[in-house]
PDB file of N, CA and C in Angstrom:
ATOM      1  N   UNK A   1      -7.566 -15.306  -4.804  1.00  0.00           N
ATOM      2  CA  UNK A   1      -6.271 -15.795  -4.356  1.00  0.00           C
ATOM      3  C   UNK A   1      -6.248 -17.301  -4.467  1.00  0.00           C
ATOM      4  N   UNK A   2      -5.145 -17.924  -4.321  1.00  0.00           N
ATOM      5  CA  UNK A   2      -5.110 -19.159  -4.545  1.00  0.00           C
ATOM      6  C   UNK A   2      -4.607 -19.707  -2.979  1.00  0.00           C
ATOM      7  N   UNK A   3      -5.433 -20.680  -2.690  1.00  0.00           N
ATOM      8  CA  UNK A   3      -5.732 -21.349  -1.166  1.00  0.00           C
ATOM      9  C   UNK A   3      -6.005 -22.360  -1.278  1.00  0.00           C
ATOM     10  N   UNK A   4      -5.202 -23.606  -1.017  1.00  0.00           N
ATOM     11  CA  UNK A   4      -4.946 -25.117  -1.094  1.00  0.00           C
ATOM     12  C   UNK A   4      -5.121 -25.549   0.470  1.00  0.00           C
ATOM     13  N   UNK A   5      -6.142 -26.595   0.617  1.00  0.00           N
ATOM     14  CA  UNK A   5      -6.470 -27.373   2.007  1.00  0.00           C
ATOM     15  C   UNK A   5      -4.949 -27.441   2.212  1.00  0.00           C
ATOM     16  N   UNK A   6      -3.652 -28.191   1.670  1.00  0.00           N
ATOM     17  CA  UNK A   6      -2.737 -28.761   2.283  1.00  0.00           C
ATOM     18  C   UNK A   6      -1.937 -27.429   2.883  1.00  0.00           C
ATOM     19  N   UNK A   7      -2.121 -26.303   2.934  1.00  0.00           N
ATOM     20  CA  UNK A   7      -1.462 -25.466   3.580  1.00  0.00           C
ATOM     21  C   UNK A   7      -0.797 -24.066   2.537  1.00  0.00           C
ATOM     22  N   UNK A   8       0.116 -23.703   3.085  1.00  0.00           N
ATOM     23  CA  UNK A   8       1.143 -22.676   2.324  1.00  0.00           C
ATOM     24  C   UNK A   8       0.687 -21.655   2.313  1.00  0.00           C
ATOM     25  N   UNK A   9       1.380 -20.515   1.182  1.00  0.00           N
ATOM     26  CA  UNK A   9       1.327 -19.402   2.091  1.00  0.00           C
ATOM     27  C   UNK A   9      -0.126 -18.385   2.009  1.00  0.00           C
ATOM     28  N   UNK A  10      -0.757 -18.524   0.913  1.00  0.00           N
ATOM     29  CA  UNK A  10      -2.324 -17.710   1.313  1.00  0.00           C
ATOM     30  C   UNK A  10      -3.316 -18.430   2.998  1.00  0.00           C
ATOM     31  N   UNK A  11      -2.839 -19.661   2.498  1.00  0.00           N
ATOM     32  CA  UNK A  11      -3.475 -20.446   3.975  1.00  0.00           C
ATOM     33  C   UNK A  11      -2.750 -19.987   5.558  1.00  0.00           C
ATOM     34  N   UNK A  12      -1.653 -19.795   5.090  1.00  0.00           N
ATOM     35  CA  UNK A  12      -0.610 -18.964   6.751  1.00  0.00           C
ATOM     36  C   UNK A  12      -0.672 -17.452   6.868  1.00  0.00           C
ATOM     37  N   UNK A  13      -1.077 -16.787   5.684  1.00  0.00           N
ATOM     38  CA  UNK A  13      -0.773 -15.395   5.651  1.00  0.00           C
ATOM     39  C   UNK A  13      -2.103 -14.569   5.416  1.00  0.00           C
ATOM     40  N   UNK A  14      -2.107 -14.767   3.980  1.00  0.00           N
ATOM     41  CA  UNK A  14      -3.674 -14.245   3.812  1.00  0.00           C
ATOM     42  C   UNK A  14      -4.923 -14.556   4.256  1.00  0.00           C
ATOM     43  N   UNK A  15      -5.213 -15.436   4.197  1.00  0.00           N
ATOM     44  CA  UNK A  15      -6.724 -16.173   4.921  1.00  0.00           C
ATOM     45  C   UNK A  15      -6.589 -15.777   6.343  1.00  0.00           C
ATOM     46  N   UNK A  16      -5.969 -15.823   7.371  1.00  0.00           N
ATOM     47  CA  UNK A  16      -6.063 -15.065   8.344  1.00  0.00           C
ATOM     48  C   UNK A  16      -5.611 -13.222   8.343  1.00  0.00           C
ATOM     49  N   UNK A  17      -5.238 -12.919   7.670  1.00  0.00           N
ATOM     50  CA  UNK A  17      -5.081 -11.995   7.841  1.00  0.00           C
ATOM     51  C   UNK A  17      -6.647 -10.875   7.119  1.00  0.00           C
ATOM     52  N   UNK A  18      -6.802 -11.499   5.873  1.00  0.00           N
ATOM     53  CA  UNK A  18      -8.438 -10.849   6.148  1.00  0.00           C
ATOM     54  C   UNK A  18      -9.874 -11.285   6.670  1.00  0.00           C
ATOM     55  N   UNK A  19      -9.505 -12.537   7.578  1.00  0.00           N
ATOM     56  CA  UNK A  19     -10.643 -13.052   8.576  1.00  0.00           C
ATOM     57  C   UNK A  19     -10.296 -12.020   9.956  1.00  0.00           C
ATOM     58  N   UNK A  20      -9.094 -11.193   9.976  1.00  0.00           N
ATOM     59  CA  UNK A  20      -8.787 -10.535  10.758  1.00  0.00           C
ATOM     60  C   UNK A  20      -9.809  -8.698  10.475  1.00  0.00           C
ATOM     61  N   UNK A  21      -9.856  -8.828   9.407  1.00  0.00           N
ATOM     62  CA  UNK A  21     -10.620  -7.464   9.037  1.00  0.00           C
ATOM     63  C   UNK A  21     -12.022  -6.990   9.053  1.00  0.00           C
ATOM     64  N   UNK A  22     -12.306  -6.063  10.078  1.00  0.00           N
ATOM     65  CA  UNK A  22     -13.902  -5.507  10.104  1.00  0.00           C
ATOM     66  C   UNK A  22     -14.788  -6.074   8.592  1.00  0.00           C
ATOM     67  N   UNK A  23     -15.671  -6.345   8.683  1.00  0.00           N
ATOM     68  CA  UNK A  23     -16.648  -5.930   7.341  1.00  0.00           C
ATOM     69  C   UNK A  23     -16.119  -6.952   6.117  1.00  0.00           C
ATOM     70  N   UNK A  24     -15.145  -7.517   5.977  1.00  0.00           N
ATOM     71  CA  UNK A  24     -14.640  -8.703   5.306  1.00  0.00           C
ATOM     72  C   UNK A  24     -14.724 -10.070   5.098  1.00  0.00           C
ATOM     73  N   UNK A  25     -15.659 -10.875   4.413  1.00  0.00           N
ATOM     74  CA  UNK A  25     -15.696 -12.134   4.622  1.00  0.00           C
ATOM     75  C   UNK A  25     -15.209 -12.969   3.078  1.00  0.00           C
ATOM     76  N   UNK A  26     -14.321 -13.999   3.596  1.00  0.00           N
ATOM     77  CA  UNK A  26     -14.001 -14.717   2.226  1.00  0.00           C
ATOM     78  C   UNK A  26     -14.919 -15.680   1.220  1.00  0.00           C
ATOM     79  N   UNK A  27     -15.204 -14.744   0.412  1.00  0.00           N
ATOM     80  CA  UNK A  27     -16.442 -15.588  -0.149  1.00  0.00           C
ATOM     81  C   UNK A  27     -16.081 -16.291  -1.740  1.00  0.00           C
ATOM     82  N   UNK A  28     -14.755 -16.789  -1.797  1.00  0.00           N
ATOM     83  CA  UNK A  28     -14.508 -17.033  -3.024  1.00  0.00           C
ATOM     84  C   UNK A  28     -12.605 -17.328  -3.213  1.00  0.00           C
ATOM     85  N   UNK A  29     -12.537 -18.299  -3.890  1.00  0.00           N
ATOM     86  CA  UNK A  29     -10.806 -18.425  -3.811  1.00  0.00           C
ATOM     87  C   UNK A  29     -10.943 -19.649  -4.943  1.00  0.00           C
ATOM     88  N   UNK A  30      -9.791 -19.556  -5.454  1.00  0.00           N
ATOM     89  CA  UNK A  30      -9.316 -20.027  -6.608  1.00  0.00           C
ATOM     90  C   UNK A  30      -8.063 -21.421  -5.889  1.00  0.00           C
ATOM     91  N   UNK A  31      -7.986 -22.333  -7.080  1.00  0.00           N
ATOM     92  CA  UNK A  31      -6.734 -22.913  -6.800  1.00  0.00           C
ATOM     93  C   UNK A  31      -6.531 -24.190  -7.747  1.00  0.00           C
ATOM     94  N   UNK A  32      -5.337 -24.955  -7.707  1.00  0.00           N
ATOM     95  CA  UNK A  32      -5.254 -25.801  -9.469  1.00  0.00           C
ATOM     96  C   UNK A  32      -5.710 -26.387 -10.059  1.00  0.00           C
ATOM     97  N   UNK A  33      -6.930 -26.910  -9.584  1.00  0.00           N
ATOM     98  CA  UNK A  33      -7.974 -28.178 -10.052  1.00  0.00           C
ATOM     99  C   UNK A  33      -9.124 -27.872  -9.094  1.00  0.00           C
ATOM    100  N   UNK A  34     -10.353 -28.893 -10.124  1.00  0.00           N
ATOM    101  CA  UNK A  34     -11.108 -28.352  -8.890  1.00  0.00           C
ATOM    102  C   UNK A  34     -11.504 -29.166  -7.386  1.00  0.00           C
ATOM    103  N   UNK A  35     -10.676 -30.634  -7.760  1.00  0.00           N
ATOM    104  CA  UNK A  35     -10.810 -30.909  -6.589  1.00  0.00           C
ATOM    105  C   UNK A  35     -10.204 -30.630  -5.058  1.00  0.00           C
ATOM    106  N   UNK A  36      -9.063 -29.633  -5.811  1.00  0.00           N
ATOM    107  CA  UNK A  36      -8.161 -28.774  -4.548  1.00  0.00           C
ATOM    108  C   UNK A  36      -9.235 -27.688  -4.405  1.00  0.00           C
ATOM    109  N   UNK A  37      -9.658 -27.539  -5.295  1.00  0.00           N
ATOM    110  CA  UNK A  37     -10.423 -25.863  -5.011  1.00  0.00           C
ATOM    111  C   UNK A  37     -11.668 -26.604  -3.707  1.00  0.00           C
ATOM    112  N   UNK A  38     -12.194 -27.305  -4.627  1.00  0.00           N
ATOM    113  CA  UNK A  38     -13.202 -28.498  -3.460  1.00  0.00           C
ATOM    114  C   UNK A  38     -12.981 -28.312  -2.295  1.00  0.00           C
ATOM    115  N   UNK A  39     -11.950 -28.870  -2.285  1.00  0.00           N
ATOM    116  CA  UNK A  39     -10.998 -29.495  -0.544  1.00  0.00           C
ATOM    117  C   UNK A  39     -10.608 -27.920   0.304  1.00  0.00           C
ATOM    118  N   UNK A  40     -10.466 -27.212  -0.229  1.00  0.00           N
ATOM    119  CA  UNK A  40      -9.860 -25.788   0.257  1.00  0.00           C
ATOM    120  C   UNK A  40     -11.239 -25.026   1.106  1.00  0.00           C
ATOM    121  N   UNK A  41     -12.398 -25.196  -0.008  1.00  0.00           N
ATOM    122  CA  UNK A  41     -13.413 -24.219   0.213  1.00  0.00           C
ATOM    123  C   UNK A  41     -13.883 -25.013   1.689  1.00  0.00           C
ATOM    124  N   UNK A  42     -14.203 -26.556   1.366  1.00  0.00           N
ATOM    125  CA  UNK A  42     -14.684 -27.070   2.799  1.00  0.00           C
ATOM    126  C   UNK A  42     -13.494 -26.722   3.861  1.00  0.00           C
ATOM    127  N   UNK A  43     -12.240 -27.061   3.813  1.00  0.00           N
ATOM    128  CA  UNK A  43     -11.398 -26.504   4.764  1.00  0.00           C
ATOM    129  C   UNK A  43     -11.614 -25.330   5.289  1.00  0.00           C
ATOM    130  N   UNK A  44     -11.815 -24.315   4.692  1.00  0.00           N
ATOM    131  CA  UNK A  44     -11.882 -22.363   5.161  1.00  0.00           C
ATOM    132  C   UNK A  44     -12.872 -22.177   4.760  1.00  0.00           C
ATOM    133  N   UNK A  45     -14.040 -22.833   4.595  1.00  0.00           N
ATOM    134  CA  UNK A  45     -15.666 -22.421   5.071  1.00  0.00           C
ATOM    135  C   UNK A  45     -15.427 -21.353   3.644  1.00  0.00           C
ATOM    136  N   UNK A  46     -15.360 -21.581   2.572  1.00  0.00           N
ATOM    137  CA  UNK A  46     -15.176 -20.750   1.599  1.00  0.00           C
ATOM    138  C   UNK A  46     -16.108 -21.227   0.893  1.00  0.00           C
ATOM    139  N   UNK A  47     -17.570 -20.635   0.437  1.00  0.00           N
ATOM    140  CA  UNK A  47     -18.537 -21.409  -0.522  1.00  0.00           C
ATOM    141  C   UNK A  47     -18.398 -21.079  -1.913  1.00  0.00           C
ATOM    142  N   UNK A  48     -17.582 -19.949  -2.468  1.00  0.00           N
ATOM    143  CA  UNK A  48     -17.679 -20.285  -4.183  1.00  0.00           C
ATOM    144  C   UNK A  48     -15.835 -20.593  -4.704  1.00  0.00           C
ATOM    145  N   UNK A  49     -15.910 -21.929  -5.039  1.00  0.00           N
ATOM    146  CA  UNK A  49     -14.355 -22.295  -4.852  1.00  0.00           C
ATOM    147  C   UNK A  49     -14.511 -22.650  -6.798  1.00  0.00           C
ATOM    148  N   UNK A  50     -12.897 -22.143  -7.527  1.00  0.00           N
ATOM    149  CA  UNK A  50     -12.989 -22.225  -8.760  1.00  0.00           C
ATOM    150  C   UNK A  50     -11.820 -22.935  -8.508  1.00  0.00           C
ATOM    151  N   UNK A  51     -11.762 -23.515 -10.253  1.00  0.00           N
ATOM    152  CA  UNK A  51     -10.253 -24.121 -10.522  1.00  0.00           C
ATOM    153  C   UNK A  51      -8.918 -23.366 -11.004  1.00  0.00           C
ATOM    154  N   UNK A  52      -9.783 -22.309 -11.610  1.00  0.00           N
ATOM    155  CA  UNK A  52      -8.798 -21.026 -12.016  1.00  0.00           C
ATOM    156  C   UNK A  52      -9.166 -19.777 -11.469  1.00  0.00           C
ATOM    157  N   UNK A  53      -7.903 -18.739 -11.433  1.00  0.00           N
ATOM    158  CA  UNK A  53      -8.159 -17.541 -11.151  1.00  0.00           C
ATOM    159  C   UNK A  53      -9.383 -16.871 -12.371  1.00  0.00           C
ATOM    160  N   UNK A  54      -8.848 -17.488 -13.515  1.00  0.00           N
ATOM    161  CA  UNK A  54     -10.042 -16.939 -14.819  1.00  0.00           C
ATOM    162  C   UNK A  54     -11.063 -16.822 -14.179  1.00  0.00           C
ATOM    163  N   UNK A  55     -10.967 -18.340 -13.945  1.00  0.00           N
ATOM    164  CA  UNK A  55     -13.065 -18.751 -13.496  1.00  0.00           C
ATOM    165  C   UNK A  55     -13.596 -17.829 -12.569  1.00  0.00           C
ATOM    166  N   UNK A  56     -12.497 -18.021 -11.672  1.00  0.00           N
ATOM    167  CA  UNK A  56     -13.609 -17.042 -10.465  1.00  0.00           C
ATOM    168  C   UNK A  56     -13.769 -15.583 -11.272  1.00  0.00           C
ATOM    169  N   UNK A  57     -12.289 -14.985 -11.408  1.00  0.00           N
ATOM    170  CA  UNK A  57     -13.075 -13.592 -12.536  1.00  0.00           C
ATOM    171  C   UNK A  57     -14.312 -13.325 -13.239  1.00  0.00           C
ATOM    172  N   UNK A  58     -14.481 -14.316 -14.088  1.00  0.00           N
ATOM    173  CA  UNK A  58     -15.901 -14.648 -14.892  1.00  0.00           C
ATOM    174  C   UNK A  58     -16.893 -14.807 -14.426  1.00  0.00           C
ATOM    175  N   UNK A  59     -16.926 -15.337 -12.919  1.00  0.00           N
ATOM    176  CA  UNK A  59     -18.094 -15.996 -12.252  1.00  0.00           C
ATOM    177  C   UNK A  59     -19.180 -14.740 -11.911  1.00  0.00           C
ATOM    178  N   UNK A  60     -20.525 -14.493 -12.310  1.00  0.00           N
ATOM    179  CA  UNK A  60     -21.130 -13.741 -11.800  1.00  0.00           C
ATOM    180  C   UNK A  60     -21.594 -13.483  -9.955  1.00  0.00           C
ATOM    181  N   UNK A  61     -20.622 -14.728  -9.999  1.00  0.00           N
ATOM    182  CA  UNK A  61     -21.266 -14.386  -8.548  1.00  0.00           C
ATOM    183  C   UNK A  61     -20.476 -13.864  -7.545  1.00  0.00           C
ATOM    184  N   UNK A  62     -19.245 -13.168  -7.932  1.00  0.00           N
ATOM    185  CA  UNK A  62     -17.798 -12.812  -7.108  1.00  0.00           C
ATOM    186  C   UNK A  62     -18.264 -11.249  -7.434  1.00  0.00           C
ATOM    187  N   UNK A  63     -18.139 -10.833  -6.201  1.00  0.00           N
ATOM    188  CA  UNK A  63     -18.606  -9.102  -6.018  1.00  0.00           C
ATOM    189  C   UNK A  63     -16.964  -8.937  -6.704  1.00  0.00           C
ATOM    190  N   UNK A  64     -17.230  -7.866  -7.533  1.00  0.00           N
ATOM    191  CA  UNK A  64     -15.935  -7.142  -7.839  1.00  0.00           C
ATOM    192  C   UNK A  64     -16.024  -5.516  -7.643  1.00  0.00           C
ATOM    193  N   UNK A  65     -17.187  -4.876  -6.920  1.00  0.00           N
ATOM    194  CA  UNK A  65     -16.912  -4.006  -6.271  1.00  0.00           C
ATOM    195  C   UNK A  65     -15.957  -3.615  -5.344  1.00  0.00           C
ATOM    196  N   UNK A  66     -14.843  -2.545  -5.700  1.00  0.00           N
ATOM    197  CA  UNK A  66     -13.316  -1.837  -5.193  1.00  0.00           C
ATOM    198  C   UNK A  66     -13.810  -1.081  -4.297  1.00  0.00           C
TER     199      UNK A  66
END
């Protein structure tokens, strides 16, 4: 998902809503550059932060187990 330090709506909606869920932790989020992605991950304790949705796709290190 895409999650920017300065706010909006994955930051009001989503990010709490699956810090709200049993067994769920956010371990990965995307967003337009990487120094927003930077700024986002330290904001919401998020440790693998990309510049694109691509990247994180590609990244071996994003569980994509459904």
């Amino acid at each position: 998902m895409g999650l920017s330090a300065s706010g909006g709506w994955a930051a009001t909606a989503h990010a709490p809503a699956l810090a709200g869920l049993d067994g769920y932790e956010l371990r990965a989020l995307s967003a337009s550059s990487d120094e927003s992605a930077r700024a986002a991950g330290e904001t919401y304790a998020v440790p693998l932060a990309f510049s694109s949705a691509e990247e994180l796709a590609r990244s071996e290190e994003v569980d994509r187990r459904g």
